[in-house]
PDB file of N, CA and C in Angstrom:
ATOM      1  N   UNK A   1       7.096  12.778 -18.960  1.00  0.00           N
ATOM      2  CA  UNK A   1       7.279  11.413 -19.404  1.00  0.00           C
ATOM      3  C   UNK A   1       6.058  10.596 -18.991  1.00  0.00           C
ATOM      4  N   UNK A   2       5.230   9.945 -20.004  1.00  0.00           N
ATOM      5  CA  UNK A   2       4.259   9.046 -19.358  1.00  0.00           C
ATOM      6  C   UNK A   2       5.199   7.396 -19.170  1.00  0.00           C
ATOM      7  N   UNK A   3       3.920   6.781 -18.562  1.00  0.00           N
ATOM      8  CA  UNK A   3       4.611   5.633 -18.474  1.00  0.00           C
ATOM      9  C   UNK A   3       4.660   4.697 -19.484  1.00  0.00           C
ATOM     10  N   UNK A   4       3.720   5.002 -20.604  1.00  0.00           N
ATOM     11  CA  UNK A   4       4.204   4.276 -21.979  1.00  0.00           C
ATOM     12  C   UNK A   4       5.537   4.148 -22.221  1.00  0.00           C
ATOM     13  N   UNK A   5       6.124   5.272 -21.820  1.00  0.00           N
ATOM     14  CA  UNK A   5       7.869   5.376 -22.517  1.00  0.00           C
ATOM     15  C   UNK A   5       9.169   5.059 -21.457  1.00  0.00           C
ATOM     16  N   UNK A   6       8.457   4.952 -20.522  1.00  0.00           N
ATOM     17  CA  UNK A   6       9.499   3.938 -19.331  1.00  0.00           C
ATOM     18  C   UNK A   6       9.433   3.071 -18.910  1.00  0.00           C
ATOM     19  N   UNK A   7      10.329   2.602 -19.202  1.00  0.00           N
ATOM     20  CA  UNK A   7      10.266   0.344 -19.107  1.00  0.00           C
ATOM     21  C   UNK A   7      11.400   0.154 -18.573  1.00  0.00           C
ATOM     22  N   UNK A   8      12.213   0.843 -17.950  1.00  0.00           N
ATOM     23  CA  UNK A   8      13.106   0.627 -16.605  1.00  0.00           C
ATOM     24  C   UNK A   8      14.431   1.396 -17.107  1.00  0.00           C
ATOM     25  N   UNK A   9      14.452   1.643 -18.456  1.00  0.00           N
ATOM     26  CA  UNK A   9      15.988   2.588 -18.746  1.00  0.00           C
ATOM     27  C   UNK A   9      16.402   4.065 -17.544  1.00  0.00           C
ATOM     28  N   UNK A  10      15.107   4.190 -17.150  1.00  0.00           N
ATOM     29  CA  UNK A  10      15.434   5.524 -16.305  1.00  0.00           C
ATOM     30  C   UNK A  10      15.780   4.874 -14.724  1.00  0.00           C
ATOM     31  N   UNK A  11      15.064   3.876 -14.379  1.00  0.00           N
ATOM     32  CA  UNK A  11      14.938   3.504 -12.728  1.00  0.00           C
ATOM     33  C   UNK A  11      15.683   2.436 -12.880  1.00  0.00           C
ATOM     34  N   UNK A  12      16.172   1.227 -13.894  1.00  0.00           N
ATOM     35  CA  UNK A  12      16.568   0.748 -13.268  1.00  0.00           C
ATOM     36  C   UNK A  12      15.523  -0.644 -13.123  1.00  0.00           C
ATOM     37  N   UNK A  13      14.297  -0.548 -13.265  1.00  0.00           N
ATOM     38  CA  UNK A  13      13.262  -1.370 -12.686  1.00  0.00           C
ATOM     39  C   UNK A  13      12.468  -1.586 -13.654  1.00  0.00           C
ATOM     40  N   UNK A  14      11.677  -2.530 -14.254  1.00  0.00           N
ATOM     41  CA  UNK A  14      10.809  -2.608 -15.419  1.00  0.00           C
ATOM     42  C   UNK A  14       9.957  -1.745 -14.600  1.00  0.00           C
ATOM     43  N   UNK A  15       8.777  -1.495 -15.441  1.00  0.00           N
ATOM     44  CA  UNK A  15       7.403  -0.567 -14.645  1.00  0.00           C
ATOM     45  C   UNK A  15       6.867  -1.575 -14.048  1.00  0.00           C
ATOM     46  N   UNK A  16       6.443  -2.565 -14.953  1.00  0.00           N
ATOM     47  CA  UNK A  16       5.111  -3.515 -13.891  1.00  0.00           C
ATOM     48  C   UNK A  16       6.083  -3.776 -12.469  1.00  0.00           C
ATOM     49  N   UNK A  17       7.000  -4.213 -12.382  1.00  0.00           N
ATOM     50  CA  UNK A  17       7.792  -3.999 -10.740  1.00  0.00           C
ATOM     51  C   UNK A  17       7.698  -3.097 -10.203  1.00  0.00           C
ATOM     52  N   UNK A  18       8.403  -1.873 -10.708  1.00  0.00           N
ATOM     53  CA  UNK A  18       8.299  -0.650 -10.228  1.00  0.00           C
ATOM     54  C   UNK A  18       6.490  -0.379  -9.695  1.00  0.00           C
ATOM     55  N   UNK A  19       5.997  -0.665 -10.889  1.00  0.00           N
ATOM     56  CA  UNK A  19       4.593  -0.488 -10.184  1.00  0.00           C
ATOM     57  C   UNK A  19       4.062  -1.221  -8.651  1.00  0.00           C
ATOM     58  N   UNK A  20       4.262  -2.610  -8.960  1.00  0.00           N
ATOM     59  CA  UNK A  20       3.920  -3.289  -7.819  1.00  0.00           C
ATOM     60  C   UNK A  20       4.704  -3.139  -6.413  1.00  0.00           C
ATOM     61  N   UNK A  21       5.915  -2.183  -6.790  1.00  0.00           N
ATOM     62  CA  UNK A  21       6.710  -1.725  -5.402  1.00  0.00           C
ATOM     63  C   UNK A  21       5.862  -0.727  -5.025  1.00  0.00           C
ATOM     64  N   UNK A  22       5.903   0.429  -5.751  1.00  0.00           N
ATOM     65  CA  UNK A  22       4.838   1.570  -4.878  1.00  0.00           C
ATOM     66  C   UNK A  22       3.387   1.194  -4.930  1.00  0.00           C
ATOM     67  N   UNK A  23       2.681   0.249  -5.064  1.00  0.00           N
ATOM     68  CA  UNK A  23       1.550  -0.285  -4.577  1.00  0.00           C
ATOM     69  C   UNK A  23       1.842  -0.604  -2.992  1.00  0.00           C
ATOM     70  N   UNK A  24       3.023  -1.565  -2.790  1.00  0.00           N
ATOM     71  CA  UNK A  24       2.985  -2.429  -1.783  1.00  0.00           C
ATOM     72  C   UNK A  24       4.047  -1.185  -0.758  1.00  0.00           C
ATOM     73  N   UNK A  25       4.159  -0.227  -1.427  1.00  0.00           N
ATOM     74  CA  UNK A  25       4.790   1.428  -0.710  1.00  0.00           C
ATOM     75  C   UNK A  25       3.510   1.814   0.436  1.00  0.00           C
ATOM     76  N   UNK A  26       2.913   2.200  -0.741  1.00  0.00           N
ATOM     77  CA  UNK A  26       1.448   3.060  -0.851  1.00  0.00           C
ATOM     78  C   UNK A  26       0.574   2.129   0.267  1.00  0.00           C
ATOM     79  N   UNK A  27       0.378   1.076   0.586  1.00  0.00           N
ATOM     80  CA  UNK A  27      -0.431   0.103   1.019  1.00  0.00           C
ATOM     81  C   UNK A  27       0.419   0.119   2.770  1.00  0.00           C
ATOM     82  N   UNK A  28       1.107   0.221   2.666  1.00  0.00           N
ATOM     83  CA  UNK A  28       1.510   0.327   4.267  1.00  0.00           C
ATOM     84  C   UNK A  28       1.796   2.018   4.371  1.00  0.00           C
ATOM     85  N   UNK A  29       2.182   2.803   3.692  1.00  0.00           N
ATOM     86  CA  UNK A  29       1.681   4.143   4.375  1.00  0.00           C
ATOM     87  C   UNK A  29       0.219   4.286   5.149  1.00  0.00           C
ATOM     88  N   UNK A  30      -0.986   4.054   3.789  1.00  0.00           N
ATOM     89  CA  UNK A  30      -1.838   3.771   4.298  1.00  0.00           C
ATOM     90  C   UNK A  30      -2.285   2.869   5.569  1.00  0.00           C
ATOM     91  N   UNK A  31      -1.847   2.468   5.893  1.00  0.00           N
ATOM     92  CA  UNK A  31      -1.896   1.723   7.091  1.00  0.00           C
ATOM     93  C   UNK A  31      -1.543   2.296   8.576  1.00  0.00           C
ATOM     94  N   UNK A  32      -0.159   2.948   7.710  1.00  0.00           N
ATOM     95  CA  UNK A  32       0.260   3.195   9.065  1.00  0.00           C
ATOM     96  C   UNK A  32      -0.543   4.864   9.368  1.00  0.00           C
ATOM     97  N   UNK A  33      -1.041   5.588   8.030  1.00  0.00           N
ATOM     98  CA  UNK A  33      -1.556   6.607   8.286  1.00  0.00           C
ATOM     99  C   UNK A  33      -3.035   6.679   9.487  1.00  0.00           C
ATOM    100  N   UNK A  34      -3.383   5.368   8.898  1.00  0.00           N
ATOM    101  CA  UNK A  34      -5.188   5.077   9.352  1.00  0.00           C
ATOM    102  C   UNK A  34      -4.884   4.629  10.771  1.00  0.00           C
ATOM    103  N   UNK A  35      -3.438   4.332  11.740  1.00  0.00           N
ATOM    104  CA  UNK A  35      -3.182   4.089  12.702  1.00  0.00           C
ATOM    105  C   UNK A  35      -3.721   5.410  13.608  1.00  0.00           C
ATOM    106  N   UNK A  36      -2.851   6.867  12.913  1.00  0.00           N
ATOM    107  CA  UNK A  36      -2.908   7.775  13.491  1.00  0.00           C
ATOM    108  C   UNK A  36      -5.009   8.081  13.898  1.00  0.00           C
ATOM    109  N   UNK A  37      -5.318   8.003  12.365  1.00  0.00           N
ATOM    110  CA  UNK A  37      -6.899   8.284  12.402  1.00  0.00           C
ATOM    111  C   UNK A  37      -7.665   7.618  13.076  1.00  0.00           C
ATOM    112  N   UNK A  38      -7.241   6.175  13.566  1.00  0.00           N
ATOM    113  CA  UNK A  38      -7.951   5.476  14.272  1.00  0.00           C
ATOM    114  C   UNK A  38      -7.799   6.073  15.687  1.00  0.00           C
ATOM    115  N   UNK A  39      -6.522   6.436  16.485  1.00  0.00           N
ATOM    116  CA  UNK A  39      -6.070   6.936  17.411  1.00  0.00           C
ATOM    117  C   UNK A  39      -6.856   8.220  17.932  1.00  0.00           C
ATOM    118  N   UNK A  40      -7.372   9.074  16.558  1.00  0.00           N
ATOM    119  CA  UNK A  40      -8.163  10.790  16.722  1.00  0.00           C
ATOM    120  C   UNK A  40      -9.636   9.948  16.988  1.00  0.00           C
ATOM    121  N   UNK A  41     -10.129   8.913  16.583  1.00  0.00           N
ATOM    122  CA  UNK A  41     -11.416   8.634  16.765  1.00  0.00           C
ATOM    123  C   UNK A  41     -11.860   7.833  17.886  1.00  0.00           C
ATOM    124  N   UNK A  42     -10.585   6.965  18.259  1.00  0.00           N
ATOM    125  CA  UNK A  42     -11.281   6.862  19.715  1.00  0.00           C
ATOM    126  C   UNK A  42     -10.883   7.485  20.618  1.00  0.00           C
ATOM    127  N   UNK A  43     -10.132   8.500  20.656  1.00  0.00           N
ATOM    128  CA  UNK A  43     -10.128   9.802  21.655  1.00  0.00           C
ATOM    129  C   UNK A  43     -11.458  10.293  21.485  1.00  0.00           C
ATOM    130  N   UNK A  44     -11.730  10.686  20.358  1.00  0.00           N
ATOM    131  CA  UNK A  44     -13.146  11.352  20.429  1.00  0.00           C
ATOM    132  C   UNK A  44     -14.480   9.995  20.337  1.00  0.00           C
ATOM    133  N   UNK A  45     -14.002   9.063  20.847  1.00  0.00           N
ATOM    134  CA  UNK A  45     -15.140   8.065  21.442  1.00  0.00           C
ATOM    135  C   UNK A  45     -16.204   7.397  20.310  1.00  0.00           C
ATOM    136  N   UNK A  46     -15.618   7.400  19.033  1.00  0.00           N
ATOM    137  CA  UNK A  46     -16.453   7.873  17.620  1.00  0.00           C
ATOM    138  C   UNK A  46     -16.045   6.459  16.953  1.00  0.00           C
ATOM    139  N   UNK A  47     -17.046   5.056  17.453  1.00  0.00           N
ATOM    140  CA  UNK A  47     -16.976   3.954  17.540  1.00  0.00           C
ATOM    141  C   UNK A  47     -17.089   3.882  16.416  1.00  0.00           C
ATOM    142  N   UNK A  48     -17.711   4.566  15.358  1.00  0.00           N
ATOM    143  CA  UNK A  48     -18.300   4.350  13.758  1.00  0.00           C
ATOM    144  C   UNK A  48     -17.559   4.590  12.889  1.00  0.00           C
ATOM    145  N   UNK A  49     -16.410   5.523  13.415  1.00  0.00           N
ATOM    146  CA  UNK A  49     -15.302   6.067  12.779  1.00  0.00           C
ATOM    147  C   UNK A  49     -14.313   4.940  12.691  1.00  0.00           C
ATOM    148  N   UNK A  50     -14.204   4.569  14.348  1.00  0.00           N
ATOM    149  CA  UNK A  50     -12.773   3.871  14.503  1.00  0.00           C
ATOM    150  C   UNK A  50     -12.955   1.998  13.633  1.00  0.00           C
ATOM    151  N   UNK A  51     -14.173   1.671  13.487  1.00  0.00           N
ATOM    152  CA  UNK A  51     -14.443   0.593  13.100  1.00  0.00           C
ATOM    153  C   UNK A  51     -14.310   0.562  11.398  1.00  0.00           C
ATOM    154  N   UNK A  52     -14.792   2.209  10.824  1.00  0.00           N
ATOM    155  CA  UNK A  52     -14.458   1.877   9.623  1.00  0.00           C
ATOM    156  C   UNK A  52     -12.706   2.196   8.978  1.00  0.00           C
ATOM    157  N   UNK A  53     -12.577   2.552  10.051  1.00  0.00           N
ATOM    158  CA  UNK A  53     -10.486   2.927   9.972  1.00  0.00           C
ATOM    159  C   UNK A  53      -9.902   1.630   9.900  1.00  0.00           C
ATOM    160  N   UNK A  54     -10.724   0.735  11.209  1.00  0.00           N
ATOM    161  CA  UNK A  54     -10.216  -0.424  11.136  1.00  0.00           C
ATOM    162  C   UNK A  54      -9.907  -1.154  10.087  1.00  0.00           C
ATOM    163  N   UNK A  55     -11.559  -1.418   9.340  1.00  0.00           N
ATOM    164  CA  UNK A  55     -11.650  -2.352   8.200  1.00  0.00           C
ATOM    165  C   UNK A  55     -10.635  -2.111   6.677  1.00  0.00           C
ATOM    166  N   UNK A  56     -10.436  -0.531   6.610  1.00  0.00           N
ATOM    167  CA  UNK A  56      -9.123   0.092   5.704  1.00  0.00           C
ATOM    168  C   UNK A  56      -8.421  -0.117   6.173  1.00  0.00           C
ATOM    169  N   UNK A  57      -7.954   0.394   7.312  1.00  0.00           N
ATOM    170  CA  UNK A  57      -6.416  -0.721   7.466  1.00  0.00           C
ATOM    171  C   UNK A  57      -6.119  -1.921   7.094  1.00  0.00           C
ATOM    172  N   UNK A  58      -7.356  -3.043   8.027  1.00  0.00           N
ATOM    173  CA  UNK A  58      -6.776  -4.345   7.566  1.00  0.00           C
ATOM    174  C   UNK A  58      -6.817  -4.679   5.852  1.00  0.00           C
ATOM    175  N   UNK A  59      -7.610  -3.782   5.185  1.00  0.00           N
ATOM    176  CA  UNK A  59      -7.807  -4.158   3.781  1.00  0.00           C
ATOM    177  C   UNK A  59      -6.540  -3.296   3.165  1.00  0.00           C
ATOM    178  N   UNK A  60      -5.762  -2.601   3.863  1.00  0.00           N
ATOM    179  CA  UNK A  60      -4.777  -2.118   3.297  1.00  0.00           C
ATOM    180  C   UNK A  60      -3.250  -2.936   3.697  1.00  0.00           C
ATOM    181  N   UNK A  61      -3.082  -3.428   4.591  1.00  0.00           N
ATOM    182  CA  UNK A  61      -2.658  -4.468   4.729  1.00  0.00           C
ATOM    183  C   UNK A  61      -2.663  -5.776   4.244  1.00  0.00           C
ATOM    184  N   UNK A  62      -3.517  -6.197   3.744  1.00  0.00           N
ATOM    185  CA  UNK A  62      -3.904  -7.354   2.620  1.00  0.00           C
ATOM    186  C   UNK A  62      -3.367  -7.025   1.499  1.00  0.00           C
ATOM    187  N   UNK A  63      -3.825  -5.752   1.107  1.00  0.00           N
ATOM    188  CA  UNK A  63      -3.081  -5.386  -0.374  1.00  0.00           C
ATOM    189  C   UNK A  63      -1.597  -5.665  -0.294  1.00  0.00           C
ATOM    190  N   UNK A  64      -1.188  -4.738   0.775  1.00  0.00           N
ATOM    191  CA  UNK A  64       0.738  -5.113   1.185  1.00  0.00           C
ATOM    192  C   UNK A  64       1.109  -6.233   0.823  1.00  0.00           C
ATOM    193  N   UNK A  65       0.432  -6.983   1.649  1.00  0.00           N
ATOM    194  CA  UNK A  65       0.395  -8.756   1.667  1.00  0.00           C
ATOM    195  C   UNK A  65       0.764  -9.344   0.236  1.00  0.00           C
ATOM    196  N   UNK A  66      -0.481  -8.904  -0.146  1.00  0.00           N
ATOM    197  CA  UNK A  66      -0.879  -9.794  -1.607  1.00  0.00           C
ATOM    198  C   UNK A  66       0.559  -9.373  -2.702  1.00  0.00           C
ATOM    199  N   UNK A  67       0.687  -8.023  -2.490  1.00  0.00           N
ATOM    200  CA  UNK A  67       1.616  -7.132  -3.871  1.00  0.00           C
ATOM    201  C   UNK A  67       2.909  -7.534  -2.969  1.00  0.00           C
ATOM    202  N   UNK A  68       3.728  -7.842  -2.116  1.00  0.00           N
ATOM    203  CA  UNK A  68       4.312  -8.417  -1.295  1.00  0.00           C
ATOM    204  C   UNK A  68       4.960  -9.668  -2.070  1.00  0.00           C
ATOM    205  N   UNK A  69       3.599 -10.909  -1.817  1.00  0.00           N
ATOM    206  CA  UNK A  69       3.804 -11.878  -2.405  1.00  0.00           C
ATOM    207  C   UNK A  69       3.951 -12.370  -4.159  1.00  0.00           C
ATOM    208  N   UNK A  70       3.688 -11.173  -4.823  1.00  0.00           N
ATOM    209  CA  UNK A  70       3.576 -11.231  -5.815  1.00  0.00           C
ATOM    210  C   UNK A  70       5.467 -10.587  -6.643  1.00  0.00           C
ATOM    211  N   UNK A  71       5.174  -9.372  -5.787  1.00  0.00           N
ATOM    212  CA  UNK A  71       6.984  -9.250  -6.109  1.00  0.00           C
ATOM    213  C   UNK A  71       8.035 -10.166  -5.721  1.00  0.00           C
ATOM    214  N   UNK A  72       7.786 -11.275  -4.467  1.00  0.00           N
ATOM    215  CA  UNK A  72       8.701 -12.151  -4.182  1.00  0.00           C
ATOM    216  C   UNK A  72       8.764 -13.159  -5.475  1.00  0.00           C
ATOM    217  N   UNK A  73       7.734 -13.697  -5.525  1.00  0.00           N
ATOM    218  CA  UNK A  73       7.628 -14.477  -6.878  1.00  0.00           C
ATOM    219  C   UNK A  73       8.285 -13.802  -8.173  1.00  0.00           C
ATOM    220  N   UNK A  74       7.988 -12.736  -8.475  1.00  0.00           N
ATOM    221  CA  UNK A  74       8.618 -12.281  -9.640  1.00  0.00           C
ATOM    222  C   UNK A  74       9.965 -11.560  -9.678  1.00  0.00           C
ATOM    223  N   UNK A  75      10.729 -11.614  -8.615  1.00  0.00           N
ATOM    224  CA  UNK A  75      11.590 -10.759  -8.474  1.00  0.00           C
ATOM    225  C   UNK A  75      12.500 -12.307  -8.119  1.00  0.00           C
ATOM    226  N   UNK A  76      12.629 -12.958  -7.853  1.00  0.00           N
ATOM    227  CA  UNK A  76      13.024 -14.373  -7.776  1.00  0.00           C
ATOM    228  C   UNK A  76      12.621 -15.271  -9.000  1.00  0.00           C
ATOM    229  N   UNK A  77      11.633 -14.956  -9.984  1.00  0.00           N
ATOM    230  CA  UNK A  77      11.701 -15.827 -10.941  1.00  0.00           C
ATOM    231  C   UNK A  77      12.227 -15.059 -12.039  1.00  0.00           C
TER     232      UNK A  77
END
């Protein structure tokens, strides 16, 4: 099934929602994944590593944020 042909009869959920839920899914896995990776890099003392884990996290967290605020709005209007 592509997603041309599901518009919520199967889930329940239009897609563009459905979509913007597993964005704002996907966006804190990531987050919480880059926790662990940040954790392996400053064990191994690997300041270059842990700084660019950092900056994906917080930019993966923003996304949460943003797709967050965007389903409240549309899921309420």
């Amino acid at each position: 099934m592509t997603s041309s042909t599901e518009t919520g009869g199967i889930t329940g959920t239009q897609d563009k929602d459905y979509n913007l839920i597993w964005y704002v899914e996907s966006c804190l896995n990531n987050a919480l994944r880059l926790e662990t990776y940040i954790q392996d890099a400053e064990r191994d003392k690997d300041s270059e590593v842990v700084e660019l884990f950092r900056k994906a996290q917080a930019d993966s967290r923003k996304g949460a944020e943003l797709g967050k605020r965007l389903l409240r709005t549309r899921l309420n209007g």
